[in-house]
N, C-alpha and C. Protein backbone atom coordinates (compact mmCIF):
# COMPACT_ATOMS: atom_id res chain seq x y z
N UNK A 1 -4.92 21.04 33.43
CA UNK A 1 -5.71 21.06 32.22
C UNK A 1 -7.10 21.57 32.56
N UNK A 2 -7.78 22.36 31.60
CA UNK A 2 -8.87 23.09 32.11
C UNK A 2 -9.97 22.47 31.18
N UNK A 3 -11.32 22.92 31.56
CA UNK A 3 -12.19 21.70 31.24
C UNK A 3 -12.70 22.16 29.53
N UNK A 4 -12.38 23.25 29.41
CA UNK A 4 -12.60 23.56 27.97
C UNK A 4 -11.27 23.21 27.02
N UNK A 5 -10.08 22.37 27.53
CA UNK A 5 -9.29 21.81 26.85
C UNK A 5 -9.18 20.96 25.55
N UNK A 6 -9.67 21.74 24.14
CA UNK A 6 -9.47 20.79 23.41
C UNK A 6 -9.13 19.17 22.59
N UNK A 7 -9.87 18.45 22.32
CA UNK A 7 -9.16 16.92 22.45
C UNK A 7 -9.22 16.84 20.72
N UNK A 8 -7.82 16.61 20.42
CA UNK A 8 -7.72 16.17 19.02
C UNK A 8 -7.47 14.76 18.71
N UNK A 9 -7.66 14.36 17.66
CA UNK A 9 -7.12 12.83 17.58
C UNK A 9 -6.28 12.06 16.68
N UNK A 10 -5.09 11.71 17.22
CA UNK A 10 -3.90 11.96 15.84
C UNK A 10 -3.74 9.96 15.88
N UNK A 11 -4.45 9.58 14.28
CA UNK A 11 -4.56 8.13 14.11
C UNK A 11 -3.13 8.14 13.04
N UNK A 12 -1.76 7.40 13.72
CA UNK A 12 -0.79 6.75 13.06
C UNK A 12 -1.06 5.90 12.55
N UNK A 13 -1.96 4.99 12.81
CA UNK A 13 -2.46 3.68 12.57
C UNK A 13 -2.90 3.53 11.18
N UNK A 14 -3.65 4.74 10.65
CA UNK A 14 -4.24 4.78 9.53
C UNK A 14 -3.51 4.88 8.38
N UNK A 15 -2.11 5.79 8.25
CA UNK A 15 -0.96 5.56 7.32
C UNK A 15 -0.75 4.05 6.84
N UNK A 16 -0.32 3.25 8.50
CA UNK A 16 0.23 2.12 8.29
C UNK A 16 -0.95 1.50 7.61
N UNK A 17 -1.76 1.34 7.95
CA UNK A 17 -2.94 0.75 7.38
C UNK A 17 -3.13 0.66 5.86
N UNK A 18 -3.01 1.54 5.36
CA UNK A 18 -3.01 2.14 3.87
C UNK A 18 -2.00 1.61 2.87
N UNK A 19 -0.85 1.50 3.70
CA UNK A 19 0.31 1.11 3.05
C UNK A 19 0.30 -0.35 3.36
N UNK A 20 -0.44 -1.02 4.03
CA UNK A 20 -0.57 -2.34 4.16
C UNK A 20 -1.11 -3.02 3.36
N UNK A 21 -2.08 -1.96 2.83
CA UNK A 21 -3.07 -2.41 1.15
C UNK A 21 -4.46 -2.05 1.94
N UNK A 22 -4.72 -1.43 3.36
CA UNK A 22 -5.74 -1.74 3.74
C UNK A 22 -6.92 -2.05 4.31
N UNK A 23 -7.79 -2.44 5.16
CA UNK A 23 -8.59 -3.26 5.73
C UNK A 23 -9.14 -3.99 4.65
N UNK A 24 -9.41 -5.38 4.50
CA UNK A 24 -10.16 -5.65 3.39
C UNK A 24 -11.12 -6.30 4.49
N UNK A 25 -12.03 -7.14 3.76
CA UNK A 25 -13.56 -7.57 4.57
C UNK A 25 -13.10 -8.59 5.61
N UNK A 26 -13.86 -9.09 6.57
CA UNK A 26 -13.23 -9.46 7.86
C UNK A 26 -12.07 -9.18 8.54
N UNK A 27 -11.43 -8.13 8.13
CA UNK A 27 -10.05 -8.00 8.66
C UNK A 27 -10.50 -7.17 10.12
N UNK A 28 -9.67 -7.44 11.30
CA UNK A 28 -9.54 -6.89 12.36
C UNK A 28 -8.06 -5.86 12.32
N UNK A 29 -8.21 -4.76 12.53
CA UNK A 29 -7.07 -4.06 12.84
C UNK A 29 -6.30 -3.74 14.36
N UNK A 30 -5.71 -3.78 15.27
CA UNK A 30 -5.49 -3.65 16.44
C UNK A 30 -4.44 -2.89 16.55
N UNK A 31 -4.09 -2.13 17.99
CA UNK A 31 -3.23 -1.31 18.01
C UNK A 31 -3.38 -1.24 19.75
N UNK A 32 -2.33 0.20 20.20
CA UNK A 32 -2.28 0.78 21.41
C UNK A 32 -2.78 2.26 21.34
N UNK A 33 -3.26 2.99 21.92
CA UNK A 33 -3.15 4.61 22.01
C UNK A 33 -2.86 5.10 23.53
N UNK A 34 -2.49 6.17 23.35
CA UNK A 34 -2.30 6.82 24.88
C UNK A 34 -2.74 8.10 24.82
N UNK A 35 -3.17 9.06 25.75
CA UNK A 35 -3.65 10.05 26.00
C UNK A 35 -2.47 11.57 26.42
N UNK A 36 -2.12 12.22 25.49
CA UNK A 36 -1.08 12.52 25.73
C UNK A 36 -1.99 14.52 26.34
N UNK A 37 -1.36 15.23 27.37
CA UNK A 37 -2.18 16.41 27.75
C UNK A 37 -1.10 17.72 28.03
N UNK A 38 -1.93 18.71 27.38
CA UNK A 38 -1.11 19.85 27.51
C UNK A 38 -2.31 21.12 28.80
N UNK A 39 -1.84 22.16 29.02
CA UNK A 39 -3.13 22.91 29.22
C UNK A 39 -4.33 22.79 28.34
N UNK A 40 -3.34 23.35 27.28
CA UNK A 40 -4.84 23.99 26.23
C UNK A 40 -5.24 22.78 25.42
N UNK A 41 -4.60 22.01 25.60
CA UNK A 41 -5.21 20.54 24.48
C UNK A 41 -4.71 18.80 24.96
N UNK A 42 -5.63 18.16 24.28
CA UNK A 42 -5.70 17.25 25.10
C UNK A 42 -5.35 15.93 23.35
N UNK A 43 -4.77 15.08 23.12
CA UNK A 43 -4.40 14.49 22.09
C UNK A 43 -4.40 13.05 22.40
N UNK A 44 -5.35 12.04 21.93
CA UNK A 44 -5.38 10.48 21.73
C UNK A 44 -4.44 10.49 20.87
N UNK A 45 -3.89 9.69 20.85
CA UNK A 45 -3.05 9.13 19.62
C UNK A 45 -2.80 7.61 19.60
N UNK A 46 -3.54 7.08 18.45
CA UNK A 46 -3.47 5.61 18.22
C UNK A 46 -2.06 5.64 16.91
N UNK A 47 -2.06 3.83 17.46
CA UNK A 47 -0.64 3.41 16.62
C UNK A 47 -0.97 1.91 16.64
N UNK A 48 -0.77 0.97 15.75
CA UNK A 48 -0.84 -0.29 15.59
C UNK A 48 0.03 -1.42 16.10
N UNK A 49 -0.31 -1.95 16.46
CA UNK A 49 0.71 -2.92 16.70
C UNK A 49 1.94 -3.47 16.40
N UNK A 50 1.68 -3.49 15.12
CA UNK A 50 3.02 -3.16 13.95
C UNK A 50 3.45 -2.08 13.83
N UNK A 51 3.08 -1.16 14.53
CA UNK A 51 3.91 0.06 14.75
C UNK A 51 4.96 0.25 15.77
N UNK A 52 4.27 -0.41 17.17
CA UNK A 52 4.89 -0.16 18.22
C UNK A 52 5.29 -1.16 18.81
N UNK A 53 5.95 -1.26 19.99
CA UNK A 53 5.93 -2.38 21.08
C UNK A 53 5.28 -1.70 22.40
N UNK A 54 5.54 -0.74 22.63
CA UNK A 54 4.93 0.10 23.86
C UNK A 54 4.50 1.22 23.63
N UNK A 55 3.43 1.33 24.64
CA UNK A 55 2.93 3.10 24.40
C UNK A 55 3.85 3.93 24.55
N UNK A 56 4.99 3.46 25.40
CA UNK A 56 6.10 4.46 25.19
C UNK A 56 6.06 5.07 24.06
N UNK A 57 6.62 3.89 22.99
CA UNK A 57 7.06 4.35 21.33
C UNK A 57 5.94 5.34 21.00
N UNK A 58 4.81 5.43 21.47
CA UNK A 58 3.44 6.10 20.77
C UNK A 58 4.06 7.55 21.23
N UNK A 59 4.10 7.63 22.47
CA UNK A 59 4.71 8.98 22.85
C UNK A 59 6.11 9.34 22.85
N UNK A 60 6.83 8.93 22.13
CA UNK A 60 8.09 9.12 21.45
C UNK A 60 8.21 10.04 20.29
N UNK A 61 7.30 9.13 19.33
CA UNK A 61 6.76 9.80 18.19
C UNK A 61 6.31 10.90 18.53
N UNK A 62 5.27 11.05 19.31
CA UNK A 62 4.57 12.36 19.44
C UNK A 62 5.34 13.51 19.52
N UNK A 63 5.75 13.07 20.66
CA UNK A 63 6.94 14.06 20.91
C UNK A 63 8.10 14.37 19.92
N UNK A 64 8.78 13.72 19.65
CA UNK A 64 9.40 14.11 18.18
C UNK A 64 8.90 14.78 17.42
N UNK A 65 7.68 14.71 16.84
CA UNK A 65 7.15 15.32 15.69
C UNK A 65 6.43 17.10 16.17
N UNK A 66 6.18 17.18 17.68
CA UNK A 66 6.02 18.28 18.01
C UNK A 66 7.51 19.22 18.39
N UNK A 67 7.91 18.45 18.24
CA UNK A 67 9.78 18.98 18.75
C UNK A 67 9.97 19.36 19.95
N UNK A 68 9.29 18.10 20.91
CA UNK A 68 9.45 18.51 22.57
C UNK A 68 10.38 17.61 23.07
N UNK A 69 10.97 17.33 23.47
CA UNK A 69 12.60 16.79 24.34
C UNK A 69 11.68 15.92 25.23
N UNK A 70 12.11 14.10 25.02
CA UNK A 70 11.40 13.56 26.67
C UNK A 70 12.72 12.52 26.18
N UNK A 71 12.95 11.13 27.47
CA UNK A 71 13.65 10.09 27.27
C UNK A 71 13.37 8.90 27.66
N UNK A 72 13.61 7.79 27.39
CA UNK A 72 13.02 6.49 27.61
C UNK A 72 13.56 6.20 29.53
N UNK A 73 12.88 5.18 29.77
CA UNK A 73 13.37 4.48 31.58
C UNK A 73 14.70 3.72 30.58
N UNK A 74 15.46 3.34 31.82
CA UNK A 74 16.42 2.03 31.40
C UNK A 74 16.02 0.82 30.58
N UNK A 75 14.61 0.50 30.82
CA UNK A 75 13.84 -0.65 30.23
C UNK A 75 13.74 -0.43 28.67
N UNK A 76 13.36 1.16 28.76
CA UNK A 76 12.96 1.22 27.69
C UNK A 76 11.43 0.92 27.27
N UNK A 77 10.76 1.02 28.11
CA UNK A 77 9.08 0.64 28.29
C UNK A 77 8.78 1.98 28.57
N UNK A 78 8.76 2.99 28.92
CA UNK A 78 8.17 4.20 28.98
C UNK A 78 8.68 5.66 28.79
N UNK A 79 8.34 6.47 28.04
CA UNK A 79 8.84 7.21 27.60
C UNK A 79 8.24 8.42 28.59
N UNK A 80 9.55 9.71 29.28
CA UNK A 80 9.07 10.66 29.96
C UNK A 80 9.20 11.84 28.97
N UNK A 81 8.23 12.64 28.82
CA UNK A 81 8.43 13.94 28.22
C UNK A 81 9.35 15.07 29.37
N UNK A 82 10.19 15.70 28.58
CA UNK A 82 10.70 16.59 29.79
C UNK A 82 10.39 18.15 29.88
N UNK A 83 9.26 17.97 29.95
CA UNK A 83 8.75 19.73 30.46
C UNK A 83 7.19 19.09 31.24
N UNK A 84 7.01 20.16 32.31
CA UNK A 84 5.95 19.94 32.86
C UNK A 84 4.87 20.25 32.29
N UNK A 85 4.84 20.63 31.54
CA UNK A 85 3.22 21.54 30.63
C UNK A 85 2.86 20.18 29.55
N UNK A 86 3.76 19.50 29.86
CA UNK A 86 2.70 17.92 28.72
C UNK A 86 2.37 16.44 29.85
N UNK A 87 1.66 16.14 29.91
CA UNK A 87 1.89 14.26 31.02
C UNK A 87 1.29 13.63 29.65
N UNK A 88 1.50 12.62 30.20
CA UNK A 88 0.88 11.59 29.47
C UNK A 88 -0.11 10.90 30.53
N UNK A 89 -1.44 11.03 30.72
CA UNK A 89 -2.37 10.33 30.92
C UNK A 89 -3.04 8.97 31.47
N UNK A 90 -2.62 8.54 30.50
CA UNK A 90 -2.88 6.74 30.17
C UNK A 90 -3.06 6.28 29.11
N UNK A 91 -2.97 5.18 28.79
CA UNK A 91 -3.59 4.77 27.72
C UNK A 91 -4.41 3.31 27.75
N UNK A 92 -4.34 2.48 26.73
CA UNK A 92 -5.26 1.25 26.23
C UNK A 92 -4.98 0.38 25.11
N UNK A 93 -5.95 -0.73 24.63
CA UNK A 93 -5.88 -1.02 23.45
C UNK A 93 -6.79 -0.67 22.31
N UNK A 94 -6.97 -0.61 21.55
CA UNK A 94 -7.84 -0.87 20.15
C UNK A 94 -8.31 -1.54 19.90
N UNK A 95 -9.09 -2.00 19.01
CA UNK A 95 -9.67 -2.91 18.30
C UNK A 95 -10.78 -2.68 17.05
N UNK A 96 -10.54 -2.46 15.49
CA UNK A 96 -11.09 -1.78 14.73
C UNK A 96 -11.44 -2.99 14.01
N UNK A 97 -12.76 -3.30 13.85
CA UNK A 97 -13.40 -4.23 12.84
C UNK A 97 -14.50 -3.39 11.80
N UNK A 98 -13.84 -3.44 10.46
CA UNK A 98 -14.62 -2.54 9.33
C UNK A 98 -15.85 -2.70 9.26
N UNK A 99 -15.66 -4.30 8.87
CA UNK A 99 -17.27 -4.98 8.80
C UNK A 99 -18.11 -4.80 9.46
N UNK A 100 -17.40 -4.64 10.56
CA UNK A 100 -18.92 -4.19 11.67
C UNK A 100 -19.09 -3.19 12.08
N UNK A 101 -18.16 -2.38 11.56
CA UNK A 101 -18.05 -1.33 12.05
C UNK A 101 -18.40 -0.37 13.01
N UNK A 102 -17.12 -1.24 14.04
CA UNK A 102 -16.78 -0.77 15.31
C UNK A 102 -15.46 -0.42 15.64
N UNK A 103 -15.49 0.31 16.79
CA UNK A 103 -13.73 0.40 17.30
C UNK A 103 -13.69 0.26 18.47
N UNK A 104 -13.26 -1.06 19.16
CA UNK A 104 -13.68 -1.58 20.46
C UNK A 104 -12.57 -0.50 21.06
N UNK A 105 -12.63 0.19 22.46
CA UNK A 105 -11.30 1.02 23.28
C UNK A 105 -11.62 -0.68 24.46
N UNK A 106 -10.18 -0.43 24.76
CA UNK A 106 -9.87 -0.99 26.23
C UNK A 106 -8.83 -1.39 27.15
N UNK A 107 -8.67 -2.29 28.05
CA UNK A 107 -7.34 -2.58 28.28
C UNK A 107 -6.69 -1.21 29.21
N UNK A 108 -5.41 -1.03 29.20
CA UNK A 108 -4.84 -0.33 30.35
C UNK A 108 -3.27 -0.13 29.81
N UNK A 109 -2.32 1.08 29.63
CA UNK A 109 -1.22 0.71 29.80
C UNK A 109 -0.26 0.60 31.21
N UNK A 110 0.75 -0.54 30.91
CA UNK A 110 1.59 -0.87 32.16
C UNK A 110 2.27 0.66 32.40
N UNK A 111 2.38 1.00 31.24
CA UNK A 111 3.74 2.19 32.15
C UNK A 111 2.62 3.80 32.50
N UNK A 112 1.88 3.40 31.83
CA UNK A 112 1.00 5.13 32.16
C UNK A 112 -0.29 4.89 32.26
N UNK A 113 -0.67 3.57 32.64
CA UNK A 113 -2.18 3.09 33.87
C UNK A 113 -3.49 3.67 32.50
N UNK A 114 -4.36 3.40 33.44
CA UNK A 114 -5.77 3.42 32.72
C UNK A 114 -6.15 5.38 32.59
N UNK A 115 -7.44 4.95 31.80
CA UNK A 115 -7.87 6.38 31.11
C UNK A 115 -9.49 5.73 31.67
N UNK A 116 -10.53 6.75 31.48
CA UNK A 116 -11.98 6.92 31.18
C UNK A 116 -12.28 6.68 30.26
N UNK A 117 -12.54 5.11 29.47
CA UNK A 117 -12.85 4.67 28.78
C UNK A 117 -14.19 5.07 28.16
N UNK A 118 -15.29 5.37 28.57
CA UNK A 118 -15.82 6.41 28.15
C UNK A 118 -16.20 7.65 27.71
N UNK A 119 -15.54 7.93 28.38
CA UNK A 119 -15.06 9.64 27.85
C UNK A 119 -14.27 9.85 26.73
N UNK A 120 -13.54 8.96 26.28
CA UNK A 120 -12.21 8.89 25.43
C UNK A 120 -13.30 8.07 24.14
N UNK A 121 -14.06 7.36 24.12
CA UNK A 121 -14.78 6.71 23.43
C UNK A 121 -16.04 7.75 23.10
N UNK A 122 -16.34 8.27 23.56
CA UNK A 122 -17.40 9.47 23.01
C UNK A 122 -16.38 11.13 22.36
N UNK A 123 -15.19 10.73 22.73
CA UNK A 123 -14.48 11.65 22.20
C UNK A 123 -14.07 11.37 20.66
N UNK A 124 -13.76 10.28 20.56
CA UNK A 124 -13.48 9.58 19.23
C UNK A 124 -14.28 9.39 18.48
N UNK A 125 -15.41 8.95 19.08
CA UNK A 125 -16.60 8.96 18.02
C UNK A 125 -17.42 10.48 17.57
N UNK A 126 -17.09 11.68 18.52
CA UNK A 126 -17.32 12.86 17.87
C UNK A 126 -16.40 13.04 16.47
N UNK A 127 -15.11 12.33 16.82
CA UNK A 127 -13.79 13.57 15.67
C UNK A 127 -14.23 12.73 14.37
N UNK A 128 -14.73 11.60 14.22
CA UNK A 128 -14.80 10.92 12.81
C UNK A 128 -13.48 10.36 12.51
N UNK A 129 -12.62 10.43 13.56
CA UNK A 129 -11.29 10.00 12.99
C UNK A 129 -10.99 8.71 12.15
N UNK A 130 -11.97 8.07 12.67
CA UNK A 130 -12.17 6.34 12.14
C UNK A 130 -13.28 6.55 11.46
N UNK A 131 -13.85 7.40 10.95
CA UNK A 131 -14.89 7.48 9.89
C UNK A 131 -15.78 7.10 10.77
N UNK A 132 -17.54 6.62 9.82
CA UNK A 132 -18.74 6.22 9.93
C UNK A 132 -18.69 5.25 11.04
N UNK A 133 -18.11 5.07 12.49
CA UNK A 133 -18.23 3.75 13.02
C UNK A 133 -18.51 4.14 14.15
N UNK A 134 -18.77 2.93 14.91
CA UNK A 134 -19.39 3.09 16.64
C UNK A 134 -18.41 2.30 17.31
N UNK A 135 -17.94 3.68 18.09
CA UNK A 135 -16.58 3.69 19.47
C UNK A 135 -17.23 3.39 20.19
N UNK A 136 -17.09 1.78 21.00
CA UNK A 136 -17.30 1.00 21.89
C UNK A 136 -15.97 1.38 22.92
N UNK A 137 -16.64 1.00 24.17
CA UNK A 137 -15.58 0.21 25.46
C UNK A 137 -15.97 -0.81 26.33
């Protein structure tokens, strides 16, 4: 991946959210994301808790919806993409509080290890993906 590699940011979380009725006031939202990388582009992708059980599932989806071929371990906890031109990164957890509007990053995933929690947090808070708020880690 080259250093002018694009980073987009694809929030699943926010569908579910919507169709949940929401954030209303004090509500905390939580989730997983993982860092999924090509050459030319580089893709966060958050998903909620109620979306997933593992970051696997996060990069399942992904992959599906780009129409790239990967398959789960025996466990079923991590999902491999099968072409070399994508990895998956790492990932973390979430943590989106409206009211205060913040979006805590942190945490680590078991099957595809930690990310630069900073870097990934000044990345997010450029795209607006979560609107008006301050990406903490």
């Amino acid at each position: 991946m080259t250093e002018k590699s694009k980073t987009n940011i694809v929030n699943y979380a926010i569908n579910h959210i919507r169709q949940a009725g929401g954030l209303g006031t004090g509500q905390k939202q939580r989730g997983k994301f993982v860092l999924i990388c090509s050459q030319r582009e580089r893709f966060v992708v958050f998903s909620s808790f109620e979306q997933v059980e593992f970051h696997a599932n996060i990069v399942d989806q992904f992959v599906s919806e780009h129409q790239l071929k990967g398959h789960y371990n025996k466990k079923g906890d991590a999902f491999y993409i099968d072409t070399e031109q994508w990895t998956v990164s790492g990932g973390g957890h979430w943590e989106w509080d409206l009211e205060a509007g913040e979006l805590l990053l942190g945490g680590r995933s078991i099957a595809y290890g930690s990310l630069d929690l900073k870097k990934i947090a000044s990345e997010v808070q450029q795209s607006r993906a979560f609107g008006e708020i301050q990406v903490k880690y």
